[in-house]
PDB file of N, CA and C in Angstrom:
ATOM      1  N   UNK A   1      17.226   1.316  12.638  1.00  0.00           N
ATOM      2  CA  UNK A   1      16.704   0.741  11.432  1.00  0.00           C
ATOM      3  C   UNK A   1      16.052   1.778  10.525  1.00  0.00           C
ATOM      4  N   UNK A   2      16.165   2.688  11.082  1.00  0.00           N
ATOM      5  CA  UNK A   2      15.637   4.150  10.154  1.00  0.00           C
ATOM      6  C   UNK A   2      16.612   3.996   8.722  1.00  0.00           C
ATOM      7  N   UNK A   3      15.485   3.906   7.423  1.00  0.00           N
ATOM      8  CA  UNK A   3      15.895   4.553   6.078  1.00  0.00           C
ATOM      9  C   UNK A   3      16.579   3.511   5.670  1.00  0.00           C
ATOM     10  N   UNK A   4      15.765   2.295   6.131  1.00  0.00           N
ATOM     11  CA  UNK A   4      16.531   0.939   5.619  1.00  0.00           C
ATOM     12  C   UNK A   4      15.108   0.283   4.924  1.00  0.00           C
ATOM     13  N   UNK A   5      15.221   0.149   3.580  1.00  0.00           N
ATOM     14  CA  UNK A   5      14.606  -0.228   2.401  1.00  0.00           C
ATOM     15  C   UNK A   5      13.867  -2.093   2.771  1.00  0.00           C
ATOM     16  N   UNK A   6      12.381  -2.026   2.428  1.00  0.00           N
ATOM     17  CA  UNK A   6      12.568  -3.812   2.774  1.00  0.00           C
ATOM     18  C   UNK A   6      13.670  -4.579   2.203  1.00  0.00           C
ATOM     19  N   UNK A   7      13.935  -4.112   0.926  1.00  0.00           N
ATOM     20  CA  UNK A   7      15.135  -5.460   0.162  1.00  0.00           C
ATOM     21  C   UNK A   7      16.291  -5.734   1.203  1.00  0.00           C
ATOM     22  N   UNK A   8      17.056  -4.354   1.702  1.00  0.00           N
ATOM     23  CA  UNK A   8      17.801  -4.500   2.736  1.00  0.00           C
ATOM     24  C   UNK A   8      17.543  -4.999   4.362  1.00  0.00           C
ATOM     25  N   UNK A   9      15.942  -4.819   4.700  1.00  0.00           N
ATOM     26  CA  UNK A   9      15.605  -5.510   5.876  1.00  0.00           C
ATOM     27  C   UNK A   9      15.594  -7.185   6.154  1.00  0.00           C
ATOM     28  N   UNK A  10      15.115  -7.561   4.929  1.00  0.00           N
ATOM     29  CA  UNK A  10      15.103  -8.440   4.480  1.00  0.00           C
ATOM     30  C   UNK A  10      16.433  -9.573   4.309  1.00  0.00           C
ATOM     31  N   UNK A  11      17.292  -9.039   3.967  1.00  0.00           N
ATOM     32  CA  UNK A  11      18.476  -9.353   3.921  1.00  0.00           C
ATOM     33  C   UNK A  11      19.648  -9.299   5.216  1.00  0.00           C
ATOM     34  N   UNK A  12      18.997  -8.902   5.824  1.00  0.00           N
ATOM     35  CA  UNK A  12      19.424  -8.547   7.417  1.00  0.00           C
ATOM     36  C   UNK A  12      18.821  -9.486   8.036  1.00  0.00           C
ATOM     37  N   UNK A  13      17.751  -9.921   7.683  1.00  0.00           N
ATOM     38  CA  UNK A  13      16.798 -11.138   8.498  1.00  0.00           C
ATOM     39  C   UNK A  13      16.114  -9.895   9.721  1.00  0.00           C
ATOM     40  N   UNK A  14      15.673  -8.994   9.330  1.00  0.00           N
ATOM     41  CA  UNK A  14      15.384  -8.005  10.528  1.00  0.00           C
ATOM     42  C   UNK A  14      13.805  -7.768   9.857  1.00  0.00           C
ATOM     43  N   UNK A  15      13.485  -8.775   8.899  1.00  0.00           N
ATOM     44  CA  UNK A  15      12.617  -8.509   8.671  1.00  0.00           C
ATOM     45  C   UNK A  15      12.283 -10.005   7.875  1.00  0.00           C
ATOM     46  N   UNK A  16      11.189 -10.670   8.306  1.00  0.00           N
ATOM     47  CA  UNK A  16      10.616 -12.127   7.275  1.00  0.00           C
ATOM     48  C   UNK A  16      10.091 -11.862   5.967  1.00  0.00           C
ATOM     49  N   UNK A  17      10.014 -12.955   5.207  1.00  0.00           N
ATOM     50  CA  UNK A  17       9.534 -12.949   3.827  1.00  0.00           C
ATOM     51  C   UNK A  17       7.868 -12.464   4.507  1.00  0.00           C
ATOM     52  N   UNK A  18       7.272 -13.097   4.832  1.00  0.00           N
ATOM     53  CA  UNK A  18       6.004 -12.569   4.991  1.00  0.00           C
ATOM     54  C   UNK A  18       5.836 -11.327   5.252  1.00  0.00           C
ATOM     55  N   UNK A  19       6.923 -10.561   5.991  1.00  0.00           N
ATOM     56  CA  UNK A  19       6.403  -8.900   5.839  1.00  0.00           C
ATOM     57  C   UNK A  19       6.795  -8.641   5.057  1.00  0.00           C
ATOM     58  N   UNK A  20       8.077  -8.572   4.863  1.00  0.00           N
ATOM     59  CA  UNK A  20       8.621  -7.950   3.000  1.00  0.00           C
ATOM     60  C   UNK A  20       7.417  -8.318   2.240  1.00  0.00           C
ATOM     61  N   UNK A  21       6.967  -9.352   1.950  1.00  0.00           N
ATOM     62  CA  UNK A  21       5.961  -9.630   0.655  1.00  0.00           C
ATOM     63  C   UNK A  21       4.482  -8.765   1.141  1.00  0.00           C
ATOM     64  N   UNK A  22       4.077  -8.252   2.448  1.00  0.00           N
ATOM     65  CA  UNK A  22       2.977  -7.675   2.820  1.00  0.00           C
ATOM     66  C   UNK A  22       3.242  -6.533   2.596  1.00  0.00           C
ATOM     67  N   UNK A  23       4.509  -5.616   2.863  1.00  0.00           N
ATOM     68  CA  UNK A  23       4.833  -4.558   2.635  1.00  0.00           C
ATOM     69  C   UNK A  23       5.314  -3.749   1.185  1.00  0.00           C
ATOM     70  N   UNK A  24       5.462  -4.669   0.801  1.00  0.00           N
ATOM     71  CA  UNK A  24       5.499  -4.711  -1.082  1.00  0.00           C
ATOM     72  C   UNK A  24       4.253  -4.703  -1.953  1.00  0.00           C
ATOM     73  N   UNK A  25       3.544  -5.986  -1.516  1.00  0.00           N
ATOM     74  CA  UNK A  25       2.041  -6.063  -2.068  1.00  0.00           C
ATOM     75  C   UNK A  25       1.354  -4.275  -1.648  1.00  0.00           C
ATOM     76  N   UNK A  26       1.455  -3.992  -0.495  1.00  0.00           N
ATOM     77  CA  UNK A  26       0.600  -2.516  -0.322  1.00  0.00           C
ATOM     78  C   UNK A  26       1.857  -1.532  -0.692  1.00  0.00           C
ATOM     79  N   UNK A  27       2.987  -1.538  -0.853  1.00  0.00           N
ATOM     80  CA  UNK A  27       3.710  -0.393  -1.644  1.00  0.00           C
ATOM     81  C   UNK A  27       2.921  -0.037  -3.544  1.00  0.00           C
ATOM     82  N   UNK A  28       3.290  -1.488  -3.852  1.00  0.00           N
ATOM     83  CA  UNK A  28       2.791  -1.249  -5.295  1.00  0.00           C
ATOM     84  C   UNK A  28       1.282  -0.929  -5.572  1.00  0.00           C
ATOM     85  N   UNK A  29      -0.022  -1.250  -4.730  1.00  0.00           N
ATOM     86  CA  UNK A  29      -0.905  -0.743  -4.452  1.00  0.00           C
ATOM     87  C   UNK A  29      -1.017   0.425  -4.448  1.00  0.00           C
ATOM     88  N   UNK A  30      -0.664   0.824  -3.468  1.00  0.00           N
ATOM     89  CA  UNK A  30      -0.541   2.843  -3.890  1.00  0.00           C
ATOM     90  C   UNK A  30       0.466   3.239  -4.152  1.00  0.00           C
ATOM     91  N   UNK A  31       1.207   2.592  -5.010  1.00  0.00           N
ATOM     92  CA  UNK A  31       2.064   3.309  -5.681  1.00  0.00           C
ATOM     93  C   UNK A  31       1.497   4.202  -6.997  1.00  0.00           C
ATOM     94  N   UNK A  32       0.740   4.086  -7.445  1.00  0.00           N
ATOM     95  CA  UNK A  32      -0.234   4.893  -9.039  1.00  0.00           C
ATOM     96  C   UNK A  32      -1.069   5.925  -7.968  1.00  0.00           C
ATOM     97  N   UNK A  33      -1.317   6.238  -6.461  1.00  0.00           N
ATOM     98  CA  UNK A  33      -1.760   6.954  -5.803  1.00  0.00           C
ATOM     99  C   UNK A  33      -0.787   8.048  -5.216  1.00  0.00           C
ATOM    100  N   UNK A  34       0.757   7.653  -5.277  1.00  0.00           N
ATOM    101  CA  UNK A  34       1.744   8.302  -4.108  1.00  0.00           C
ATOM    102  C   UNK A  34       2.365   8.842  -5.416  1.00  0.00           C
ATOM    103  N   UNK A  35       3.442   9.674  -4.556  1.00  0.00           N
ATOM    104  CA  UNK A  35       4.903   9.982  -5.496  1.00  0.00           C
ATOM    105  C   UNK A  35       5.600   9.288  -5.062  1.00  0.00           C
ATOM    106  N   UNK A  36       7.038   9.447  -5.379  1.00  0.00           N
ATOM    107  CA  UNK A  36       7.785   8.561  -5.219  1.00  0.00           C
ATOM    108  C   UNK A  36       8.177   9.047  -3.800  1.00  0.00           C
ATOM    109  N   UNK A  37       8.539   9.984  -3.488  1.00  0.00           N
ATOM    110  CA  UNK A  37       8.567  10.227  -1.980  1.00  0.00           C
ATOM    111  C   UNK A  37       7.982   9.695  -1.018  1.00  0.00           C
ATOM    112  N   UNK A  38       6.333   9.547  -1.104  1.00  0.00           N
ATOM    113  CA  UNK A  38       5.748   9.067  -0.152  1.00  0.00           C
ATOM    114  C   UNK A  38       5.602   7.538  -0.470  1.00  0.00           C
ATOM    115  N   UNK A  39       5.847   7.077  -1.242  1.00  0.00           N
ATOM    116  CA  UNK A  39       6.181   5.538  -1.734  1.00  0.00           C
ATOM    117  C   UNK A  39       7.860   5.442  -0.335  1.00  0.00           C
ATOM    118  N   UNK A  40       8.637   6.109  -0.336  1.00  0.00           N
ATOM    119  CA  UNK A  40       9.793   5.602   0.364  1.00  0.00           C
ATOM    120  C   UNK A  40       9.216   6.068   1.534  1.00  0.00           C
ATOM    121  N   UNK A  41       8.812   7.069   1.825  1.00  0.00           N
ATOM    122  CA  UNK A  41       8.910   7.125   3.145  1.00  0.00           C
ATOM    123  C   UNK A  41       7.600   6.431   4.078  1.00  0.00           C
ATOM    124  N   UNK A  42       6.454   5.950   2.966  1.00  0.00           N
ATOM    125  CA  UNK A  42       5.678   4.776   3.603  1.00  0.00           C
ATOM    126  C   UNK A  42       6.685   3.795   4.107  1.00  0.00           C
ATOM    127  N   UNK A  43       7.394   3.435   2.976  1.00  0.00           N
ATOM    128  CA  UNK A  43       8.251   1.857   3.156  1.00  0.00           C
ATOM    129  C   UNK A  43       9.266   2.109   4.144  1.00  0.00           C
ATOM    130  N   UNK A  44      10.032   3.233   4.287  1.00  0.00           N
ATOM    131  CA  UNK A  44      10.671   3.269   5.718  1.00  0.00           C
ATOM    132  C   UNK A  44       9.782   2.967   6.963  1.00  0.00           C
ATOM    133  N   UNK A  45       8.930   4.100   6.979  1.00  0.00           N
ATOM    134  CA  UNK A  45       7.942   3.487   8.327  1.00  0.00           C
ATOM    135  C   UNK A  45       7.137   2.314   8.615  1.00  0.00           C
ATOM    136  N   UNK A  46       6.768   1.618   7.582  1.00  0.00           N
ATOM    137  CA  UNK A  46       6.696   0.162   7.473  1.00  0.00           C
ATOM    138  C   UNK A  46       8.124  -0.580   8.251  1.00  0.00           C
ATOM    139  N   UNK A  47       9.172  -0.608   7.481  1.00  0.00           N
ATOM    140  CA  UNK A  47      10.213  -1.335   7.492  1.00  0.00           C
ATOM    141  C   UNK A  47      10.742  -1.116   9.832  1.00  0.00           C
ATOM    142  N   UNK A  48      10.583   0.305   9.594  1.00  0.00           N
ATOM    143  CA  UNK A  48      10.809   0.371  11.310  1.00  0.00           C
ATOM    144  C   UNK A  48       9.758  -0.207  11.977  1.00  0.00           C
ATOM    145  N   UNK A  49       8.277  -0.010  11.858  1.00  0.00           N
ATOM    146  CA  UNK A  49       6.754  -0.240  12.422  1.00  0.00           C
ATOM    147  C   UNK A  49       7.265  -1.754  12.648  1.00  0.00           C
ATOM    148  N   UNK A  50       7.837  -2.769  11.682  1.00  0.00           N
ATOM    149  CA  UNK A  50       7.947  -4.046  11.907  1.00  0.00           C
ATOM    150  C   UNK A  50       8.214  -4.704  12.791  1.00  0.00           C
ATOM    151  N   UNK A  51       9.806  -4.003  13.044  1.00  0.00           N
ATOM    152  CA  UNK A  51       9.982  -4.635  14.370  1.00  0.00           C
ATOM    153  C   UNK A  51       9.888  -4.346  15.232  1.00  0.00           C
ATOM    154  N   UNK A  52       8.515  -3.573  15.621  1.00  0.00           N
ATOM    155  CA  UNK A  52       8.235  -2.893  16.777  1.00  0.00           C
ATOM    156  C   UNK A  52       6.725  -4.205  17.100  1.00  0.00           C
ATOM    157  N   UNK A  53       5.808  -3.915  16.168  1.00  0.00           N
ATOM    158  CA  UNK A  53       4.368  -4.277  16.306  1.00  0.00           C
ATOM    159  C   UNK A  53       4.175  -5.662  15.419  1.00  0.00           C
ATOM    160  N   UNK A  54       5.094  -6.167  15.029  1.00  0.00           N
ATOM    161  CA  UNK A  54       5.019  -7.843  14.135  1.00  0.00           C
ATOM    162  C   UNK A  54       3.610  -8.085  12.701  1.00  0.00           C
ATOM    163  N   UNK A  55       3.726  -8.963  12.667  1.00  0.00           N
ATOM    164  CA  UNK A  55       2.840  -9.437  11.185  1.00  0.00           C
ATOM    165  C   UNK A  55       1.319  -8.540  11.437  1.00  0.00           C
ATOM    166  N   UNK A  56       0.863  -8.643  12.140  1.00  0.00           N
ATOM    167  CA  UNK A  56      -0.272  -8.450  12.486  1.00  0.00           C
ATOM    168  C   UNK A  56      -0.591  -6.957  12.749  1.00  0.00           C
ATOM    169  N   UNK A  57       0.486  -5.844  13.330  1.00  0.00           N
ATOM    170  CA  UNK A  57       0.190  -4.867  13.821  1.00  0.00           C
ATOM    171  C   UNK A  57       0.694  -4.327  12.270  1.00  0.00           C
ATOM    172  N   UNK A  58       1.860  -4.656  11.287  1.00  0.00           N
ATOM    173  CA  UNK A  58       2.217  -4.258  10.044  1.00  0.00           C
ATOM    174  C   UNK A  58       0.814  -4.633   8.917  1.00  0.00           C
ATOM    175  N   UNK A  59       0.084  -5.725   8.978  1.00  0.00           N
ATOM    176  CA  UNK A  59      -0.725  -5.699   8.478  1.00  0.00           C
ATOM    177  C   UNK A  59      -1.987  -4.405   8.802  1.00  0.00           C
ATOM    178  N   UNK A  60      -1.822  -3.984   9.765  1.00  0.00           N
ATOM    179  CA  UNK A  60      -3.385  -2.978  10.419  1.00  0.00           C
ATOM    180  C   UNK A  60      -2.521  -1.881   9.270  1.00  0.00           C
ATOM    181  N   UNK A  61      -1.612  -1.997   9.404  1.00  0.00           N
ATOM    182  CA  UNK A  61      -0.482  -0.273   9.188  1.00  0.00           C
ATOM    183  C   UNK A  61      -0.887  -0.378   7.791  1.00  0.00           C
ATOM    184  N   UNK A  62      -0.334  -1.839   6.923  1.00  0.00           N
ATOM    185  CA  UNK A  62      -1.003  -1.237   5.703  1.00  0.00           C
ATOM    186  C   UNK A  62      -2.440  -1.171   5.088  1.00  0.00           C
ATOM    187  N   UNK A  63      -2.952  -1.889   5.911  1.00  0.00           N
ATOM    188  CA  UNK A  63      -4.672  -1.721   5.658  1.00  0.00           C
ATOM    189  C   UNK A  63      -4.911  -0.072   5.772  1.00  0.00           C
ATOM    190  N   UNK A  64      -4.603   0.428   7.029  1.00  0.00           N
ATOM    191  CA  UNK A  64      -4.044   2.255   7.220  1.00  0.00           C
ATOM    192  C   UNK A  64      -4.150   2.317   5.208  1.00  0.00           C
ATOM    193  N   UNK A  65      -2.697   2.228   5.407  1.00  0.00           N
ATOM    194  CA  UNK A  65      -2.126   2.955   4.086  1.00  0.00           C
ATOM    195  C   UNK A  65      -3.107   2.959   2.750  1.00  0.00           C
ATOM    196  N   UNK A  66      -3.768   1.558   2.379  1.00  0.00           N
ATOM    197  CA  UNK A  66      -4.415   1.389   1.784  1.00  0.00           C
ATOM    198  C   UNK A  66      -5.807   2.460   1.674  1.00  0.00           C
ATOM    199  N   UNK A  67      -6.240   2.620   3.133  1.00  0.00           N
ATOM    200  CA  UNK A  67      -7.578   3.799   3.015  1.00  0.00           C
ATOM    201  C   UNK A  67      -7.218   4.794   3.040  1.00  0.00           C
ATOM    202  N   UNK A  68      -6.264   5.422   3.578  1.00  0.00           N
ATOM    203  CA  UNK A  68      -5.753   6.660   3.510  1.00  0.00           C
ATOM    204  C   UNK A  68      -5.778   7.416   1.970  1.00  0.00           C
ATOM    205  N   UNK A  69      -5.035   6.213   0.791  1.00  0.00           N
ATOM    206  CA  UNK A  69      -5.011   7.012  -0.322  1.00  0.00           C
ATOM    207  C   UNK A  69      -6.471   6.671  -1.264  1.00  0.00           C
ATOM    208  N   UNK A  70      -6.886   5.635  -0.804  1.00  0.00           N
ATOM    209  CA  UNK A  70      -8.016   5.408  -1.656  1.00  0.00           C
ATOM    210  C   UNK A  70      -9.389   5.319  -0.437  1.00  0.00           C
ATOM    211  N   UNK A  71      -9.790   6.180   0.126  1.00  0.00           N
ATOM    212  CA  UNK A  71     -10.630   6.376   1.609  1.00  0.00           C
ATOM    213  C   UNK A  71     -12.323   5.809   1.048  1.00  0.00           C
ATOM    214  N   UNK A  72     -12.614   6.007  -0.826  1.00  0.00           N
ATOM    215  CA  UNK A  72     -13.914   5.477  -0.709  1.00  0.00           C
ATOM    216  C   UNK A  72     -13.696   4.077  -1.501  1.00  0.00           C
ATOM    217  N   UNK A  73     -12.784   3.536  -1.448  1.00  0.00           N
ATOM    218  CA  UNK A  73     -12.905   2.238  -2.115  1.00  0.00           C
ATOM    219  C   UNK A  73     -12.939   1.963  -3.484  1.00  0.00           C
ATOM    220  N   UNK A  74     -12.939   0.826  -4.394  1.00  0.00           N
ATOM    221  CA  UNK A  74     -13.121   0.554  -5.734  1.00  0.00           C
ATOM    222  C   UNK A  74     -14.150   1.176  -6.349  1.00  0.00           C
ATOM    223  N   UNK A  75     -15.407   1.012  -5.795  1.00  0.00           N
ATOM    224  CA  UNK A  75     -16.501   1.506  -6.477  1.00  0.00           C
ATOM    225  C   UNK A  75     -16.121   3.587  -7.711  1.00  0.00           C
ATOM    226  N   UNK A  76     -15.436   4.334  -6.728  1.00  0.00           N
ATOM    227  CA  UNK A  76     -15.576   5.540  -6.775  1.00  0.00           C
ATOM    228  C   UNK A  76     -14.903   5.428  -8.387  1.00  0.00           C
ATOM    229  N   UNK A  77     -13.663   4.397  -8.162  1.00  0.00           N
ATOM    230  CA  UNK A  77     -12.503   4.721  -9.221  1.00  0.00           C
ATOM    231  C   UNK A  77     -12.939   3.734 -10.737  1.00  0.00           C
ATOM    232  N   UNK A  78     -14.032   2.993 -10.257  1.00  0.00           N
ATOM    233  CA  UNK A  78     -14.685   2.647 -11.712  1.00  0.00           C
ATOM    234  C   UNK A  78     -15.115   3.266 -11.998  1.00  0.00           C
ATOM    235  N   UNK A  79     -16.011   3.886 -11.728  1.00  0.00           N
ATOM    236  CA  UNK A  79     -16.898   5.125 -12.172  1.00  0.00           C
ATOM    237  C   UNK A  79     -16.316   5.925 -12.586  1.00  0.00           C
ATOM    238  N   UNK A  80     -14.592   6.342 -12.333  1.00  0.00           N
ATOM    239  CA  UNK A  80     -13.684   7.486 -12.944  1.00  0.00           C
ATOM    240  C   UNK A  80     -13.374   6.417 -14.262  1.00  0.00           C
ATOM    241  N   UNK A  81     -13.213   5.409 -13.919  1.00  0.00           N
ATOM    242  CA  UNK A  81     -12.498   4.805 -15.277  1.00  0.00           C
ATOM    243  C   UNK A  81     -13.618   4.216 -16.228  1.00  0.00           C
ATOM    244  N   UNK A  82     -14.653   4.323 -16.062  1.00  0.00           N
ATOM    245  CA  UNK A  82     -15.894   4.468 -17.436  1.00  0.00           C
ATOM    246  C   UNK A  82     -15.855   5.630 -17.829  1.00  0.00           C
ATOM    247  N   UNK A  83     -16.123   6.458 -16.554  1.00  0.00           N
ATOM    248  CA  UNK A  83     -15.801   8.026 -17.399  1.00  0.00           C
ATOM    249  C   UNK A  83     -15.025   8.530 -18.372  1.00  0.00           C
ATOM    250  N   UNK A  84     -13.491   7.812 -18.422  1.00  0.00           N
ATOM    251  CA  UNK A  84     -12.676   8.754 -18.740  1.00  0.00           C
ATOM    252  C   UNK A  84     -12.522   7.466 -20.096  1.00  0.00           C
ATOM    253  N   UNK A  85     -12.867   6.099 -20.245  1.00  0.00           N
ATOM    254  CA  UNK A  85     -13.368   5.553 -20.914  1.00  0.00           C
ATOM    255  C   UNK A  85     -14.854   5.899 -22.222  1.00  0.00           C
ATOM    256  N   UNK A  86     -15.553   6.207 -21.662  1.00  0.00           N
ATOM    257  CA  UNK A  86     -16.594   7.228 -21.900  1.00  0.00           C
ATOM    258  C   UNK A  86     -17.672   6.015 -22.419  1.00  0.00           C
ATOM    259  N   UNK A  87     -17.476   4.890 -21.253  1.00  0.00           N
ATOM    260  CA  UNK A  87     -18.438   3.685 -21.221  1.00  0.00           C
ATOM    261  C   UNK A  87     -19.881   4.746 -20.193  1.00  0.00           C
ATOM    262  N   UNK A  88     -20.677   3.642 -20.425  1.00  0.00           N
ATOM    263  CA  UNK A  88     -21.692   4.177 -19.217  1.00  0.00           C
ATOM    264  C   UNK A  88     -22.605   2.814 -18.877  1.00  0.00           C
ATOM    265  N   UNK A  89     -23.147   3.196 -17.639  1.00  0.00           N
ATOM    266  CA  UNK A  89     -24.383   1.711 -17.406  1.00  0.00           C
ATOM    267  C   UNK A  89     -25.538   2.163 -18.269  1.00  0.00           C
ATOM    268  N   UNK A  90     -26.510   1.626 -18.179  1.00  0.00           N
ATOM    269  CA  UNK A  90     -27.620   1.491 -18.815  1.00  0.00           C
ATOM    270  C   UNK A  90     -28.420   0.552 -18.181  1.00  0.00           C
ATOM    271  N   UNK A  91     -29.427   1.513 -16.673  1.00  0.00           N
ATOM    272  CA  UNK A  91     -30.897   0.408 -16.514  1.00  0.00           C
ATOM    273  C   UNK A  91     -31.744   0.721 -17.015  1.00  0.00           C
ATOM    274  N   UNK A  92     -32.201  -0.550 -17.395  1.00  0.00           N
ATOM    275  CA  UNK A  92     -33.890  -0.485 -17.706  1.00  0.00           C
ATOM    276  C   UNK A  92     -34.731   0.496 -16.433  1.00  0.00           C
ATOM    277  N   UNK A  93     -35.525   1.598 -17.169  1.00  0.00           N
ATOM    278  CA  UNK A  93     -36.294   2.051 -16.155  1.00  0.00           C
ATOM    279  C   UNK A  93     -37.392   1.333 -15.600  1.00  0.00           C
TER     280      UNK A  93
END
């Protein structure tokens, strides 16, 4: 099953709508984080990981994927995007 795309796993039935749609939802997620390279070759190792470890062990994998490219969370990347916005907070002292 090596270098077989979800659309095609999917279509094989070698793979359920619920992972295709889990493995898609976290492709396009870090996709504005990856190149396109590591966009496919996440989704290959997804697409094999599946039918090894099922819904649950593919879900840990992309929770993985998810911290890997973004490791401190939302908070860090608002703060880049006021910045580059050139918003700012303002407390009362």
């Amino acid at each position: 099953m090596t270098g077989v795309p979800v659309a095609e796993a999917a279509d094989w039935c070698r793979v359920g709508s619920a992972l295709a749609r889990l493995i898609l939802e976290t492709l396009a997620e870090i996709s504005s984080r990856s190149t396109v390279e590591q966009l496919a070759a996440r989704e290959q190792f997804l697409v094999t990981e599946a039918a090894i470890v099922g819904v649950e062990g593919v879900r840990r994998l992309c929770q993985r994927a998810l911290e890997q490219v973004d490791p401190d969370g939302a908070e860090p990347r608002e703060e880049e995007i006021r910045a580059k916005a050139g918003a700012r907070i303002i407390r009362p002292d």
